[in-house]
PDB file of N, CA and C in Angstrom:
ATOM      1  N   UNK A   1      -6.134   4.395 -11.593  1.00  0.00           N
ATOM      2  CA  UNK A   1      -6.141   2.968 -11.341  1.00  0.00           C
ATOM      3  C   UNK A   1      -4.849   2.501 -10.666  1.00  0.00           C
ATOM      4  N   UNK A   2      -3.598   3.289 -11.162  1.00  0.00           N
ATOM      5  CA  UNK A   2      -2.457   2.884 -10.310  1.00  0.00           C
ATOM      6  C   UNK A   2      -2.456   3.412  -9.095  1.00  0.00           C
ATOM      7  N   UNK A   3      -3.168   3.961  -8.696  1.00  0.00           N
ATOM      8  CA  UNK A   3      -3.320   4.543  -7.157  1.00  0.00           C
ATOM      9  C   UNK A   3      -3.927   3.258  -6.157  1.00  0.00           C
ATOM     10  N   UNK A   4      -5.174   3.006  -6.926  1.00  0.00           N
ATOM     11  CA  UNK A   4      -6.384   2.256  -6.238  1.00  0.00           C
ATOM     12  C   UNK A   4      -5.283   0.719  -6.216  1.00  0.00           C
ATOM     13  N   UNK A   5      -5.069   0.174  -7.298  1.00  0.00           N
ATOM     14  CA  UNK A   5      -3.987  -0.856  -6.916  1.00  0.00           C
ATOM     15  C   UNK A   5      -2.549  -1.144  -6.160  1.00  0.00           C
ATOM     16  N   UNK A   6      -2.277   0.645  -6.074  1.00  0.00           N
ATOM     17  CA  UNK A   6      -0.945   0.819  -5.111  1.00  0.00           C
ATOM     18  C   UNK A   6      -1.909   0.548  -3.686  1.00  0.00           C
ATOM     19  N   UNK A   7      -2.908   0.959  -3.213  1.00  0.00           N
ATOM     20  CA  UNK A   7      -3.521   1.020  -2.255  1.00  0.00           C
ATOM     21  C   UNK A   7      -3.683  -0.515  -1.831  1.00  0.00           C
ATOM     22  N   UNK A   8      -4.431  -1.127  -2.608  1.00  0.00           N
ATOM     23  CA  UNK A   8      -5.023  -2.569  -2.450  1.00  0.00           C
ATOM     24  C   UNK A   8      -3.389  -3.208  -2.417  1.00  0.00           C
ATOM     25  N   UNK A   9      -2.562  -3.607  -3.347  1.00  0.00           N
ATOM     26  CA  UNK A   9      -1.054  -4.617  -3.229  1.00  0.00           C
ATOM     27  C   UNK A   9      -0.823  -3.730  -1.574  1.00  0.00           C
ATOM     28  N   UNK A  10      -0.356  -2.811  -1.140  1.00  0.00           N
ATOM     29  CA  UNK A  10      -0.030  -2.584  -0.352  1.00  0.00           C
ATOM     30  C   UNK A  10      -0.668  -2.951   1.376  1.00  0.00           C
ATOM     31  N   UNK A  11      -2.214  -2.901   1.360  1.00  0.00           N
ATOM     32  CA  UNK A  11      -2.590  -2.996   2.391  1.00  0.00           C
ATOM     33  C   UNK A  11      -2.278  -5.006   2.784  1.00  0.00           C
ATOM     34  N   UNK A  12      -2.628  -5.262   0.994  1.00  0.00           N
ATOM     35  CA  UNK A  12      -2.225  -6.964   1.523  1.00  0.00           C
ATOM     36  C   UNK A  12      -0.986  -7.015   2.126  1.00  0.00           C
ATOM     37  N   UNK A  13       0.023  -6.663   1.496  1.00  0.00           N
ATOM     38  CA  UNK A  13       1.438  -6.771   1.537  1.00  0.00           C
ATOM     39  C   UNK A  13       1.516  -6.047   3.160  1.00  0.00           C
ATOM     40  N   UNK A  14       1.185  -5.594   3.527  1.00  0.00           N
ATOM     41  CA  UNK A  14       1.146  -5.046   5.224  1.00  0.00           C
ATOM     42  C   UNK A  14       0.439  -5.556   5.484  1.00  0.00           C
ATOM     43  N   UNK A  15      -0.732  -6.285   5.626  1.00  0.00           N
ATOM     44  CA  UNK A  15      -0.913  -7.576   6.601  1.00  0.00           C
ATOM     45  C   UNK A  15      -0.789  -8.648   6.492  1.00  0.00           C
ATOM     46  N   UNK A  16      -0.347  -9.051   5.924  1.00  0.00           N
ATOM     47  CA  UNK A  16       0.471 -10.053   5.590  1.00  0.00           C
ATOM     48  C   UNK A  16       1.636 -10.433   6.066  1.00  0.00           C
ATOM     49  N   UNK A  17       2.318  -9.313   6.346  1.00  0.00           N
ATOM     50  CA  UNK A  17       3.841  -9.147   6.893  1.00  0.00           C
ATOM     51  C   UNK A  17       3.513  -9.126   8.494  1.00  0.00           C
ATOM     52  N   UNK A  18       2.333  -8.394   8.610  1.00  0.00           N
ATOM     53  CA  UNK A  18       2.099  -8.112   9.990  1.00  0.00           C
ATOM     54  C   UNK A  18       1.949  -9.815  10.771  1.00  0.00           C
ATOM     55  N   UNK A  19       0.943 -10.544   9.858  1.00  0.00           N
ATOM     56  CA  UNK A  19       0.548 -11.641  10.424  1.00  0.00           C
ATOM     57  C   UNK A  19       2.006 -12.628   9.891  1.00  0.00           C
ATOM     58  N   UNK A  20       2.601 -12.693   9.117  1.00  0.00           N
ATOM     59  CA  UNK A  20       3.436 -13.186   9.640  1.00  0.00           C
ATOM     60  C   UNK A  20       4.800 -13.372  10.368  1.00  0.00           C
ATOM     61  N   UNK A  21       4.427 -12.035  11.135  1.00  0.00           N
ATOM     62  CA  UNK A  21       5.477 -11.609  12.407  1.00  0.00           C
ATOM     63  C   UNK A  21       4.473 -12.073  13.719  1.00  0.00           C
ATOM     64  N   UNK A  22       3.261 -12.798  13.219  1.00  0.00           N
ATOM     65  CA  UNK A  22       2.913 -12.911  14.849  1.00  0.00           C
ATOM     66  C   UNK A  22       2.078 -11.700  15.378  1.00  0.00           C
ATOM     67  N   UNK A  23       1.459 -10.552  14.612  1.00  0.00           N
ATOM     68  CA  UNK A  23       1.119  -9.256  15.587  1.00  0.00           C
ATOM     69  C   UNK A  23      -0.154  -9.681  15.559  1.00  0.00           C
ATOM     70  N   UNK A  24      -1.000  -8.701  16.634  1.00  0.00           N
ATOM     71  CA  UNK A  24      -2.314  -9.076  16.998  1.00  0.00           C
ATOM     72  C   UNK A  24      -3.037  -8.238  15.841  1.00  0.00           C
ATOM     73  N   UNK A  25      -4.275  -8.371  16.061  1.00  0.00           N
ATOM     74  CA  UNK A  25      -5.407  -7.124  14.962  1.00  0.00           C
ATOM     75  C   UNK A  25      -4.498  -6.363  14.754  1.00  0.00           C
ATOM     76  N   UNK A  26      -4.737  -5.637  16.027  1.00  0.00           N
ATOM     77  CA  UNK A  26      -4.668  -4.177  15.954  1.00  0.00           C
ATOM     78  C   UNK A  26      -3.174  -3.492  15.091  1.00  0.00           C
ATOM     79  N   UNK A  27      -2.146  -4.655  15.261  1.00  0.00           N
ATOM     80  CA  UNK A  27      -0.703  -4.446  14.354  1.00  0.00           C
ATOM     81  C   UNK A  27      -1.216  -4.666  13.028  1.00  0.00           C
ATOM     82  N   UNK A  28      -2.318  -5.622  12.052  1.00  0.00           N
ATOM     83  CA  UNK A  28      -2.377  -6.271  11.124  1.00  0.00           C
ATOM     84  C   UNK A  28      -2.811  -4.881  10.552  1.00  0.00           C
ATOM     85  N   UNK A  29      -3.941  -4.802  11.191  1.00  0.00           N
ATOM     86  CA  UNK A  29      -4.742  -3.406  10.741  1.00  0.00           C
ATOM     87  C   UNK A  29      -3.828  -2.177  10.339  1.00  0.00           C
ATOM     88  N   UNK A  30      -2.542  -1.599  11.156  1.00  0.00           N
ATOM     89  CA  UNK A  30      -1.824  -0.444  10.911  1.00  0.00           C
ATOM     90  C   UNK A  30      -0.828  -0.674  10.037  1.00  0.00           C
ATOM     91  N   UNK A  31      -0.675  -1.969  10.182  1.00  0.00           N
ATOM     92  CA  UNK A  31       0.763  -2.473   8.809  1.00  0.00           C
ATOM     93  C   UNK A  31      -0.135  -2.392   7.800  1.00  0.00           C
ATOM     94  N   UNK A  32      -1.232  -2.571   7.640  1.00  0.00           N
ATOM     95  CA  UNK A  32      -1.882  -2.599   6.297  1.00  0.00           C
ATOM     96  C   UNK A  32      -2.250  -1.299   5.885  1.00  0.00           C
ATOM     97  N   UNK A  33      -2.935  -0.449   6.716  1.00  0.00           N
ATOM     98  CA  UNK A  33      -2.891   1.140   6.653  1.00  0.00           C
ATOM     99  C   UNK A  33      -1.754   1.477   6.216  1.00  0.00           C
ATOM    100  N   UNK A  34      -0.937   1.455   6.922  1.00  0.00           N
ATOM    101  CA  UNK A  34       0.161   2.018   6.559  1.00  0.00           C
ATOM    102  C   UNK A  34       0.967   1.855   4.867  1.00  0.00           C
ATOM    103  N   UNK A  35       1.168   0.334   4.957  1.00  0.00           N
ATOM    104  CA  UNK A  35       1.760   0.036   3.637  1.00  0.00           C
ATOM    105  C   UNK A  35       0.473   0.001   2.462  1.00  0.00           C
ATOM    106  N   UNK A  36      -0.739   0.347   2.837  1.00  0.00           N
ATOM    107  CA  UNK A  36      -1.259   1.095   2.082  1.00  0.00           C
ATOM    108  C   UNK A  36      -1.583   2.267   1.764  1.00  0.00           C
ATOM    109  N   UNK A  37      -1.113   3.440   2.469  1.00  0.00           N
ATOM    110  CA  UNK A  37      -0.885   4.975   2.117  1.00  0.00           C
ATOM    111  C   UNK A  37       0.332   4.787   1.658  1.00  0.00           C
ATOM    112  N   UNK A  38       1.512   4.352   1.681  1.00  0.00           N
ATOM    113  CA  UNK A  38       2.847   4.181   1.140  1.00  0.00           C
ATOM    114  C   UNK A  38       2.592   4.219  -0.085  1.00  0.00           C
ATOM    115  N   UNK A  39       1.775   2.839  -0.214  1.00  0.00           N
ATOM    116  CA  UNK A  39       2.051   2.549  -1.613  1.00  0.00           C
ATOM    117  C   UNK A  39       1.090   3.370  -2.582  1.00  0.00           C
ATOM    118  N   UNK A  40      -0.308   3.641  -2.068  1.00  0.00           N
ATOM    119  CA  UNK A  40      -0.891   4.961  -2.485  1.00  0.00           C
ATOM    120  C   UNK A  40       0.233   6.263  -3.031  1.00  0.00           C
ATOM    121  N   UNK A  41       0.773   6.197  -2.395  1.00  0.00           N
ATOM    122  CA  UNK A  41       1.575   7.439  -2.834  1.00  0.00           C
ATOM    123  C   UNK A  41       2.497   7.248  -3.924  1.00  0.00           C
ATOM    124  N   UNK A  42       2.657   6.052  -3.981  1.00  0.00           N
ATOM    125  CA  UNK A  42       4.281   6.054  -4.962  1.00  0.00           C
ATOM    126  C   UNK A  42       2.906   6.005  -6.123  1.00  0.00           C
ATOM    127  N   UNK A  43       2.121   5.218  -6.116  1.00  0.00           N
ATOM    128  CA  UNK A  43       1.023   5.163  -7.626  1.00  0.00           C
ATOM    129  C   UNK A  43       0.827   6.651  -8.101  1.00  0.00           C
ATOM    130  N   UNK A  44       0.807   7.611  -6.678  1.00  0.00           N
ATOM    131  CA  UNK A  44       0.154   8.631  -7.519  1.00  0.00           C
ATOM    132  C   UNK A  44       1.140   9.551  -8.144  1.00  0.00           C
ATOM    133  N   UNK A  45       2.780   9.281  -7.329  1.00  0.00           N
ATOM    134  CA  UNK A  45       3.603   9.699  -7.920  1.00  0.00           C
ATOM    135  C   UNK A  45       3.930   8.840  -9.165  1.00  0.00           C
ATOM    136  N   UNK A  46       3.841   7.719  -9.567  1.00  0.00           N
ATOM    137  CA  UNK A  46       3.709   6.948 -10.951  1.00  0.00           C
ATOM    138  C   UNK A  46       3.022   7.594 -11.837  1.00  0.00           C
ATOM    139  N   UNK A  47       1.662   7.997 -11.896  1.00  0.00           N
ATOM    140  CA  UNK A  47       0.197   8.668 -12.187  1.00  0.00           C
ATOM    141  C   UNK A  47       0.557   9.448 -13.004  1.00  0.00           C
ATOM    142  N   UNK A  48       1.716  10.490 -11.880  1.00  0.00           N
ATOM    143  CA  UNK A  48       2.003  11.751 -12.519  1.00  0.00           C
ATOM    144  C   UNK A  48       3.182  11.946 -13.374  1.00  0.00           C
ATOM    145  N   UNK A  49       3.955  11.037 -13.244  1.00  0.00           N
ATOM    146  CA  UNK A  49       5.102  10.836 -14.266  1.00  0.00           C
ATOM    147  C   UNK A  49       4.692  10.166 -15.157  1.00  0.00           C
ATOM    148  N   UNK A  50       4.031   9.207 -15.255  1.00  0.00           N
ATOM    149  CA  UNK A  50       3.503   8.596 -16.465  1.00  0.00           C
ATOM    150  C   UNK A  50       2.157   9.767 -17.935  1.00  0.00           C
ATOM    151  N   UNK A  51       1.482  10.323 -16.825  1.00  0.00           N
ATOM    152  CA  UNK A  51       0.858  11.423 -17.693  1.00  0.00           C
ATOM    153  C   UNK A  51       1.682  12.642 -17.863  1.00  0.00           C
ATOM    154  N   UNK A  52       2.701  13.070 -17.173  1.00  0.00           N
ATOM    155  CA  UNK A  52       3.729  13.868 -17.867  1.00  0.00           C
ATOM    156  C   UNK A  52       4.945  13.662 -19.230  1.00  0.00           C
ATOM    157  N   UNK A  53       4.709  12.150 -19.312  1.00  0.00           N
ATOM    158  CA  UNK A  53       5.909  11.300 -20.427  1.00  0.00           C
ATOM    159  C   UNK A  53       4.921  11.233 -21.608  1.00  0.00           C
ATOM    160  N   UNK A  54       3.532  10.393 -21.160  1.00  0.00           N
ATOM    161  CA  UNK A  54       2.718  10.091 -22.299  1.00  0.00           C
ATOM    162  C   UNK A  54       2.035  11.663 -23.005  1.00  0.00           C
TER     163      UNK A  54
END
């Protein structure tokens, strides 16, 4: 679940940023890709430190 929500906060949070720099689609779309594999990743690195502690 912390993956799927690193995914989702992130893609908002990259277009969001995108649109409010002014970029067209096609920027909104890759800032959101993007800062949503980012943040995908830190969840799943969360994922795995959290089921290695608990």
């Amino acid at each position: 679940m912390i993956i799927l929500a690193g995914l989702l906060l992130g893609a908002l949070w990259g277009g969001w940023l995108a649109r409010k720099r002014k970029g067209s689609r096609l920027d909104i779309a890759q800032y959101a890709a993007a800062f949503g594999i980012a943040f995908a990743i830190l969840g799943l690195f969360a994922t795995v430190l959290l089921d290695r502690f608990i």
